[in-house]
C-alpha atoms as a PDB file:
ATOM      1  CA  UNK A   1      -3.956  93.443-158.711  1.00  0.00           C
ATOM      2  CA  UNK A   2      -6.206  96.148-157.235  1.00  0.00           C
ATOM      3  CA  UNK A   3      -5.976  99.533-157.554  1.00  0.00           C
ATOM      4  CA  UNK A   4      -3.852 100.595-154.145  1.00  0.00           C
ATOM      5  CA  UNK A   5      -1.616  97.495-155.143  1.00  0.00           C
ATOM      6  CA  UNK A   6      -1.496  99.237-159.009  1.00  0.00           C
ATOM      7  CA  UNK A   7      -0.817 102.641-157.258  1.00  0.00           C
ATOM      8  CA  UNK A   8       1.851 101.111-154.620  1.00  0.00           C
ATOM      9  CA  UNK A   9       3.510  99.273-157.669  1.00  0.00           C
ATOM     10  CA  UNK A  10       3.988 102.437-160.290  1.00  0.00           C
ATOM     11  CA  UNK A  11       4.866 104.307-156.761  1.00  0.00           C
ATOM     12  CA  UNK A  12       7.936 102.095-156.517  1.00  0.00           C
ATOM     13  CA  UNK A  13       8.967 102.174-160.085  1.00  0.00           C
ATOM     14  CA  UNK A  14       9.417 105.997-159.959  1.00  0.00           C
ATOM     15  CA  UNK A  15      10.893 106.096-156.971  1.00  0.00           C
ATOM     16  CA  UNK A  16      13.575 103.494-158.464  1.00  0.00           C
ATOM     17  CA  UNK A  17      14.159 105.519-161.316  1.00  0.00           C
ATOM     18  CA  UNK A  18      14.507 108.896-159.007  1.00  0.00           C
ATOM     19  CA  UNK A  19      16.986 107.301-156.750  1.00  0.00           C
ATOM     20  CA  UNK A  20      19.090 105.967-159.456  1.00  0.00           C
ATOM     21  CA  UNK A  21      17.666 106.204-162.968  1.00  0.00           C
ATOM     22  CA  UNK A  22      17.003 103.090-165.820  1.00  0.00           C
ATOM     23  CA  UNK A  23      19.508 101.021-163.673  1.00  0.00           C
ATOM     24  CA  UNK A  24      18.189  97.777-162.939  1.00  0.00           C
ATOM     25  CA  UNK A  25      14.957  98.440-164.696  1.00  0.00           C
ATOM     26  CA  UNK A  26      13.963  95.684-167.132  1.00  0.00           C
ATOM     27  CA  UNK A  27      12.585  96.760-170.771  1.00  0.00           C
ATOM     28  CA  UNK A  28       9.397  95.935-169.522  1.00  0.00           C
ATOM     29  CA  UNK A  29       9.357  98.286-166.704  1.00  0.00           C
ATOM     30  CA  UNK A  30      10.414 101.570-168.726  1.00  0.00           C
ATOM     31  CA  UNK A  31       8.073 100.936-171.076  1.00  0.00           C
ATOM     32  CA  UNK A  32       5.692 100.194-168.550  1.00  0.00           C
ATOM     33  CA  UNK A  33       6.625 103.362-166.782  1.00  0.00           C
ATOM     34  CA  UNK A  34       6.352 105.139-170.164  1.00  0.00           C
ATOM     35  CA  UNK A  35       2.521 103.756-170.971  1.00  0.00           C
ATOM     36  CA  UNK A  36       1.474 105.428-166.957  1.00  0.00           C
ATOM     37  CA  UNK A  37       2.292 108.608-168.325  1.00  0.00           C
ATOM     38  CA  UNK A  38      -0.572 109.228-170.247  1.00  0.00           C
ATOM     39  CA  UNK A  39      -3.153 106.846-167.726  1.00  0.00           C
ATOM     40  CA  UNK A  40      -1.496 107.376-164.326  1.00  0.00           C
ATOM     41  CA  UNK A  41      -4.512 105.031-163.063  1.00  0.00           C
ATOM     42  CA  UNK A  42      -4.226 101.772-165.057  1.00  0.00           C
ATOM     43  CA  UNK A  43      -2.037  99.065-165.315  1.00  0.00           C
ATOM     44  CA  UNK A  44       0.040  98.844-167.411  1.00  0.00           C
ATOM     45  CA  UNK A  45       2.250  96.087-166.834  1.00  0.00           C
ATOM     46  CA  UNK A  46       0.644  93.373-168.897  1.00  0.00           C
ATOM     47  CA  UNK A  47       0.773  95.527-171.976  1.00  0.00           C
ATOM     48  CA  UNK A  48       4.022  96.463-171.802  1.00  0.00           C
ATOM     49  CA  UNK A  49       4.647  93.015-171.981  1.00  0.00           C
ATOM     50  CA  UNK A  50       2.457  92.500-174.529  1.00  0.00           C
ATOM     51  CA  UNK A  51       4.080  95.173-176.602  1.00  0.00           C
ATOM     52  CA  UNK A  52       7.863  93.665-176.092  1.00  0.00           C
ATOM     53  CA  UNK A  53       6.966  90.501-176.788  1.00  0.00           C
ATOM     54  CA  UNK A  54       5.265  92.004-180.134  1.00  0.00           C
ATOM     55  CA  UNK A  55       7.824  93.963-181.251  1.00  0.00           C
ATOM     56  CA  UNK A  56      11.223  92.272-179.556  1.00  0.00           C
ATOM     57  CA  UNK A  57      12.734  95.372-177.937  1.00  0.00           C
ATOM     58  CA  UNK A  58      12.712  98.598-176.264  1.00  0.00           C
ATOM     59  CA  UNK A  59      13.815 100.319-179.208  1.00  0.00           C
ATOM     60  CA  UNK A  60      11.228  98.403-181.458  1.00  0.00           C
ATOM     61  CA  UNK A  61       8.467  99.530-179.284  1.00  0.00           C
ATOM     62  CA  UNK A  62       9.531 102.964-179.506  1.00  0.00           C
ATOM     63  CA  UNK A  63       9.696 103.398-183.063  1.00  0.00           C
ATOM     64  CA  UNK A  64       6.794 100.949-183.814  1.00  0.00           C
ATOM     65  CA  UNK A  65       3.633 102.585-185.490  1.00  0.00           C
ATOM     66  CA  UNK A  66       0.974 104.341-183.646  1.00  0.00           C
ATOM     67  CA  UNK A  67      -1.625 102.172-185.633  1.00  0.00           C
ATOM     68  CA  UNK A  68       0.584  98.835-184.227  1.00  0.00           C
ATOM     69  CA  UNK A  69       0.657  99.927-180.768  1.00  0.00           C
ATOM     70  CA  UNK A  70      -3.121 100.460-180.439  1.00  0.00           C
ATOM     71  CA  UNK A  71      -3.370  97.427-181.434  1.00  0.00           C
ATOM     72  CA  UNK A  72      -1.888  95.988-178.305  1.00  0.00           C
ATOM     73  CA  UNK A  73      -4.929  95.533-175.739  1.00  0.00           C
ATOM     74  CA  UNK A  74      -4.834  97.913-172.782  1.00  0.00           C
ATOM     75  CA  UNK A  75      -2.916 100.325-175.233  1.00  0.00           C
ATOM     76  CA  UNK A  76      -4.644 103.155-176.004  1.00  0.00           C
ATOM     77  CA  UNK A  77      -4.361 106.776-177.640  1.00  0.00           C
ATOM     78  CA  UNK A  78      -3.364 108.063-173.899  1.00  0.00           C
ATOM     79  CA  UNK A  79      -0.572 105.336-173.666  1.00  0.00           C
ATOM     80  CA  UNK A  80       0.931 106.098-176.393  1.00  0.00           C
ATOM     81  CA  UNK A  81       1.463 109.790-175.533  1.00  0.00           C
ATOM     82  CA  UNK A  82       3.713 108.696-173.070  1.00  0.00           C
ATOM     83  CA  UNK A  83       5.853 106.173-175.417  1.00  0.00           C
ATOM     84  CA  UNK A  84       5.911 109.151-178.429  1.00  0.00           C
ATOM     85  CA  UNK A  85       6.758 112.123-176.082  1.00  0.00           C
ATOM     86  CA  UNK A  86       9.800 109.936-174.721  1.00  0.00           C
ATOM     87  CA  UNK A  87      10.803 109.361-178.162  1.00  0.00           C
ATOM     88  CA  UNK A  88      10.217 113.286-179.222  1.00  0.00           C
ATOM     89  CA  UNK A  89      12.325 114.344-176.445  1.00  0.00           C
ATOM     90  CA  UNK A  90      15.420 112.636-176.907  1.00  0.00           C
ATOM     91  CA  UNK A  91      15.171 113.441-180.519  1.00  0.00           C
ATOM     92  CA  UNK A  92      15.214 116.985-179.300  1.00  0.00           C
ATOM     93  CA  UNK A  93      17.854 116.673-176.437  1.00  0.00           C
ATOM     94  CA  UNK A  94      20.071 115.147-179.262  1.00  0.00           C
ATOM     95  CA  UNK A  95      19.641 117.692-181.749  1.00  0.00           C
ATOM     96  CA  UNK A  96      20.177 120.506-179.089  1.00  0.00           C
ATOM     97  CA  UNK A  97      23.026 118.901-178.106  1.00  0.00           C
ATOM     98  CA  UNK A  98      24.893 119.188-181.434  1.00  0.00           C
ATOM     99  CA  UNK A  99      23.308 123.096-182.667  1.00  0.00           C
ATOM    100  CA  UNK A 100      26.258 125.456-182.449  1.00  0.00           C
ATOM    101  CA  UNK A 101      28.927 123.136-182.247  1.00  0.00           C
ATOM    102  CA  UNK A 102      32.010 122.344-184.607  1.00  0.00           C
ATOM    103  CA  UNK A 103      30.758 119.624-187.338  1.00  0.00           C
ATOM    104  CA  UNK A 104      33.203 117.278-187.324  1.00  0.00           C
ATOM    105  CA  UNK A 105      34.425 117.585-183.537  1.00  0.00           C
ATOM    106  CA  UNK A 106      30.920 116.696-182.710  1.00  0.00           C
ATOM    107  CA  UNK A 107      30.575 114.475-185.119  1.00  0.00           C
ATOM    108  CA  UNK A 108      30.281 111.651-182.810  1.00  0.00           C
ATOM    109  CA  UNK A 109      27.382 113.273-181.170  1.00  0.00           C
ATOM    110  CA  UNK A 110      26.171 114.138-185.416  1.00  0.00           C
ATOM    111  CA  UNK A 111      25.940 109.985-186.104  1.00  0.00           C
ATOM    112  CA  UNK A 112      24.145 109.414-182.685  1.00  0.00           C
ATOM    113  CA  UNK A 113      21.872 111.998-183.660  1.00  0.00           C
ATOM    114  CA  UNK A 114      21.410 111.047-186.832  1.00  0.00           C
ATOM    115  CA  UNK A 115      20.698 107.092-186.526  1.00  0.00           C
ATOM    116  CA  UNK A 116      18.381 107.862-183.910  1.00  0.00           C
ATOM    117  CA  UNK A 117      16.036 110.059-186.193  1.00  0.00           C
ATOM    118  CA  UNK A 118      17.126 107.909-189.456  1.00  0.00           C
ATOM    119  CA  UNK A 119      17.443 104.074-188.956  1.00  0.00           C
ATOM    120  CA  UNK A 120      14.216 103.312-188.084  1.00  0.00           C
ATOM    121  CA  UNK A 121      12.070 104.665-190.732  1.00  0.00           C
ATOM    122  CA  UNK A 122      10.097 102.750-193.630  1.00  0.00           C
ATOM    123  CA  UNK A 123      10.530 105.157-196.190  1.00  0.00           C
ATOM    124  CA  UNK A 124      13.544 107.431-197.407  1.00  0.00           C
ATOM    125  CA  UNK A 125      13.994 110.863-195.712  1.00  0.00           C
ATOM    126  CA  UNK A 126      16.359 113.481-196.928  1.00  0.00           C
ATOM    127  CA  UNK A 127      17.600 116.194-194.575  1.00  0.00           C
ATOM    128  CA  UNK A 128      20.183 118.911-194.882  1.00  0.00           C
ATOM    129  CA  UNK A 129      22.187 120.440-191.968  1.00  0.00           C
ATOM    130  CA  UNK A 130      23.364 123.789-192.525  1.00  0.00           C
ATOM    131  CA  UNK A 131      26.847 124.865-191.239  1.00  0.00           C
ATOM    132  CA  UNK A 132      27.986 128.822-190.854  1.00  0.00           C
ATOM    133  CA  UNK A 133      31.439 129.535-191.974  1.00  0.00           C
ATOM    134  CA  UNK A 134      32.900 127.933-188.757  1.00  0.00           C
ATOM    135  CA  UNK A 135      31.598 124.817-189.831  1.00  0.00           C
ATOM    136  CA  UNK A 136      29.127 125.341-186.647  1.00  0.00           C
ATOM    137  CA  UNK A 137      25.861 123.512-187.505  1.00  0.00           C
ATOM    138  CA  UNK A 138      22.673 126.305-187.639  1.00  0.00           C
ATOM    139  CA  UNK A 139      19.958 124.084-188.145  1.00  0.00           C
ATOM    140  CA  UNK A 140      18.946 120.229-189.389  1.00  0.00           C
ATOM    141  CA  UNK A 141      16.128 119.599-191.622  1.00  0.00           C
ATOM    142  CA  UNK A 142      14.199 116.741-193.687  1.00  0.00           C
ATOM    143  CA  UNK A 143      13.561 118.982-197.168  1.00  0.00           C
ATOM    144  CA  UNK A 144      12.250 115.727-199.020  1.00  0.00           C
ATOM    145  CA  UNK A 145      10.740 112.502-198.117  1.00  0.00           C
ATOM    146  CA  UNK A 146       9.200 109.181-200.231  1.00  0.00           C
ATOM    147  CA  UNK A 147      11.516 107.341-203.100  1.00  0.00           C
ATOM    148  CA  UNK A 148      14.376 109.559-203.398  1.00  0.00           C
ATOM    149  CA  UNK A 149      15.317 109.363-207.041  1.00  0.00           C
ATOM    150  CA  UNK A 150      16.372 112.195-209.416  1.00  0.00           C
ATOM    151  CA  UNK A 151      13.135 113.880-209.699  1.00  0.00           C
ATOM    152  CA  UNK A 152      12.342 113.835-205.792  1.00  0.00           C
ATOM    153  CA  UNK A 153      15.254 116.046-205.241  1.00  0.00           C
ATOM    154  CA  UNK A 154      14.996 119.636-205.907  1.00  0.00           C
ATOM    155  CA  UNK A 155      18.262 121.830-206.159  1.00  0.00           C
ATOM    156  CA  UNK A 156      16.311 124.958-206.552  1.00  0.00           C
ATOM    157  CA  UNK A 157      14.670 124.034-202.775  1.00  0.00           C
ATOM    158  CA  UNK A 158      17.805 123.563-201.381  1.00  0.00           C
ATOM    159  CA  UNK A 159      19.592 126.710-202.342  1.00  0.00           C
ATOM    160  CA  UNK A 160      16.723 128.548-201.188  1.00  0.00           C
ATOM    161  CA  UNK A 161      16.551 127.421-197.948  1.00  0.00           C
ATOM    162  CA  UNK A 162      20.518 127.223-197.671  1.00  0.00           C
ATOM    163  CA  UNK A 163      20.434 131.002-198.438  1.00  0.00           C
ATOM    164  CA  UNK A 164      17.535 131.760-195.925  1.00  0.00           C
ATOM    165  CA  UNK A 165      19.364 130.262-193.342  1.00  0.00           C
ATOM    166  CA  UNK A 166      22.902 132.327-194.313  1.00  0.00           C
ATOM    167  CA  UNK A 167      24.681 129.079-194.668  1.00  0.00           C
ATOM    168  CA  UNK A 168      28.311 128.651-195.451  1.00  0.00           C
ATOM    169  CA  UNK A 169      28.751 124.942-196.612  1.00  0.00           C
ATOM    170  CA  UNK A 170      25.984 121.664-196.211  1.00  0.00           C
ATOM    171  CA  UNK A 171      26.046 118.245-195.288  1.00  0.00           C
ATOM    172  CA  UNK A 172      23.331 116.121-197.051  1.00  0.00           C
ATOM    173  CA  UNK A 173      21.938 113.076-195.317  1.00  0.00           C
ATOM    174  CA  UNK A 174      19.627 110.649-196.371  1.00  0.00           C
ATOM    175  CA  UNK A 175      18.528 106.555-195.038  1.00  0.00           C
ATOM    176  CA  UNK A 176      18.423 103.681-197.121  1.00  0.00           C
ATOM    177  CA  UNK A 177      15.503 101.698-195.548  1.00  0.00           C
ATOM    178  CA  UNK A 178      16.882  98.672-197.025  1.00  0.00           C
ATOM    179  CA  UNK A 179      19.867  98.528-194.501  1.00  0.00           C
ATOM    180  CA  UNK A 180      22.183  98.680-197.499  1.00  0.00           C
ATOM    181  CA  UNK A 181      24.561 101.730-196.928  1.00  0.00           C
ATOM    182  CA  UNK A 182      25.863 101.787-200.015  1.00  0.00           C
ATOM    183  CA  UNK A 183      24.623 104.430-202.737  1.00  0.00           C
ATOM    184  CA  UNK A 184      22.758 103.805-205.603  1.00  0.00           C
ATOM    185  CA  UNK A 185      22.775 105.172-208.906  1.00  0.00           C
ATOM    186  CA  UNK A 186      20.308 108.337-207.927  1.00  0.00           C
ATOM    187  CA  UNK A 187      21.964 109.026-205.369  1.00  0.00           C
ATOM    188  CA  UNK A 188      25.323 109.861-207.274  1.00  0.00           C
ATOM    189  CA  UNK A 189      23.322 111.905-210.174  1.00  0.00           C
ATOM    190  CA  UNK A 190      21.533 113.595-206.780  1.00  0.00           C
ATOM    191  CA  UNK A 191      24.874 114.494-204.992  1.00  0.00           C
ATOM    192  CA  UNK A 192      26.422 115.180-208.380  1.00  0.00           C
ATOM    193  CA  UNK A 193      23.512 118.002-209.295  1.00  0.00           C
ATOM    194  CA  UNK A 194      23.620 119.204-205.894  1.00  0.00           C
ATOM    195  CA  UNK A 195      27.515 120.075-205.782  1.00  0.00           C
ATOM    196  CA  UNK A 196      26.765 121.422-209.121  1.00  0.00           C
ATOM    197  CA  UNK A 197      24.167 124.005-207.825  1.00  0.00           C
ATOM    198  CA  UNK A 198      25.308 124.997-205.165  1.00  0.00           C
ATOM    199  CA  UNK A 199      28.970 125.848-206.621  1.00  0.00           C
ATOM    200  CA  UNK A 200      27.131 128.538-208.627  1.00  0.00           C
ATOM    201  CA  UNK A 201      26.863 130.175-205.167  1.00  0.00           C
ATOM    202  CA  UNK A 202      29.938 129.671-203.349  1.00  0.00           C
ATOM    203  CA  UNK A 203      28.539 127.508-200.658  1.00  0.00           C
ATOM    204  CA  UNK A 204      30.535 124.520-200.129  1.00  0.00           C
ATOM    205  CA  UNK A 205      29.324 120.819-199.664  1.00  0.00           C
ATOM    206  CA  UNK A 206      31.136 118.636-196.987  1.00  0.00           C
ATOM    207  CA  UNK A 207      29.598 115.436-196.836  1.00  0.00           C
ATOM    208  CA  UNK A 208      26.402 113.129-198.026  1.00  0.00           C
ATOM    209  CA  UNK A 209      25.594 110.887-195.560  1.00  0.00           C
ATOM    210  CA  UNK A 210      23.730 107.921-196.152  1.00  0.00           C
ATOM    211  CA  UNK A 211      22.034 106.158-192.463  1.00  0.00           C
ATOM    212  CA  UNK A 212      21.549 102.338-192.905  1.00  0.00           C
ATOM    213  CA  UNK A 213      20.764 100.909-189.816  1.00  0.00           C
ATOM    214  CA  UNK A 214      23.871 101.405-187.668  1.00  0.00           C
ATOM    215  CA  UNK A 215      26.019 101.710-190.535  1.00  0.00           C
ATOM    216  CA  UNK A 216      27.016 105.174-192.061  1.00  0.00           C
ATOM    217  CA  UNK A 217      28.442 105.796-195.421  1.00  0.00           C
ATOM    218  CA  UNK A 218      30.388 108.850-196.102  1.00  0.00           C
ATOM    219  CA  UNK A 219      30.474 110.393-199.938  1.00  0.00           C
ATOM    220  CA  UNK A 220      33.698 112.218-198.345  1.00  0.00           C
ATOM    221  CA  UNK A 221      35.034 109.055-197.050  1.00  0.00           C
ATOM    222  CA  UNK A 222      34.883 107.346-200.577  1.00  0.00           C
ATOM    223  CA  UNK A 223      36.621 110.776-202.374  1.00  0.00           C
ATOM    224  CA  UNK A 224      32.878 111.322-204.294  1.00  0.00           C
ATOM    225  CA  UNK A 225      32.329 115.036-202.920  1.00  0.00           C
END
């Protein structure tokens, strides 16, 4: 394919997704669209290929490593801008669609959020979302990350950082890379020294959360907060 027939091709693809967005695109195609972000000159059809048949999905090439990607030939450090930023920004749309709002009437929108950001990863993340005393969520954050066991978890952080942002009551979340939602041993003693902690200064604890996958387990759920 020569260049005016590269230019004529991408050319088409956008104007398919103006007119009527990822309808009727293959997986291909998006993530071919996504890799002529960052070289608007190449193509970048055979590696998008390349990359779905490497990693079996759209959502697999999305979260897949940096390292992995490059790895891919015709996928570069400028390609991969494109797939990341994608991925960056509907983090972010996601999380600015649930700041503000009621905790468990959103919680819907909460899970989506969360799996997105969780499911994926290779190692265990631990993130606190702080909610004011309308149960409105302030703010989301990973506070520890690595092998989450007893001594990875610090109660002292998180009542700082629950008092610097003037919360009311917390919701702990945390993945099990393992795709087993179901909590282990440290991660009763965790909850148990958390609830403990945080008692001392009237802030309340709602939920821990654990992200498997698609699969959710709720400490509230199972009567353990």
């Amino acid at each position: 394919m020569n260049t005016s027939s590269h230019e004529g091709h991408r050319q088409r693809l956008r104007e398919k997704f103006l007119k009527n967005g990822l309808e009727g695109f293959l997986d291909y195609e998006i993530i071919e669209l996504l890799l002529t972000l960052g070289t608007p000159r190449s193509d970048c059809k055979q590696p998008a290929k390349s990359a779905l048949k490497q990693f079996g999905s759209l959502k697999a090439v999305l979260e897949a490593d940096i390292k992995d990607l490059k790895a891919i030939k015709g996928i570069g450090d400028k390609n991969v801008f494109g797939l990341k930023l994608s991925q960056a920004v509907s983090r972010k749309y996601l999380s600015d669609r649930i700041l503000n709002q009621d905790f468990v009437r959103s919680s819907d929108d909460v899970l989506t959020y969360l799996k997105h950001n969780l499911r994926d990863k290779n190692h265990e993340v631990f993130m606190v979302i702080y909610l004011n005393g309308r149960n409105q969520i302030l703010k989301m954050e990973e506070l520890f990350k690595g092998t989450l066991n007893t001594s990875a978890v610090y109660p002292r952080e998180v009542i700082k950082r629950a008092l610097e942002n003037d919360a009311a009551a917390l919701v702990f979340v945390h993945n099990h890379p393992s795709g087993n939602p179901n909590p282990s041993k440290d991660d009763l003693t965790i909850t148990k020294k958390l609830k403990e902690a945080t008692a001392s200064i009237d802030i309340s604890i709602h939920d821990h959360l654990i992200i498997a996958g698609n699969d959710v387990y709720s400490f509230a759920d199972h009567g353990l907060i």
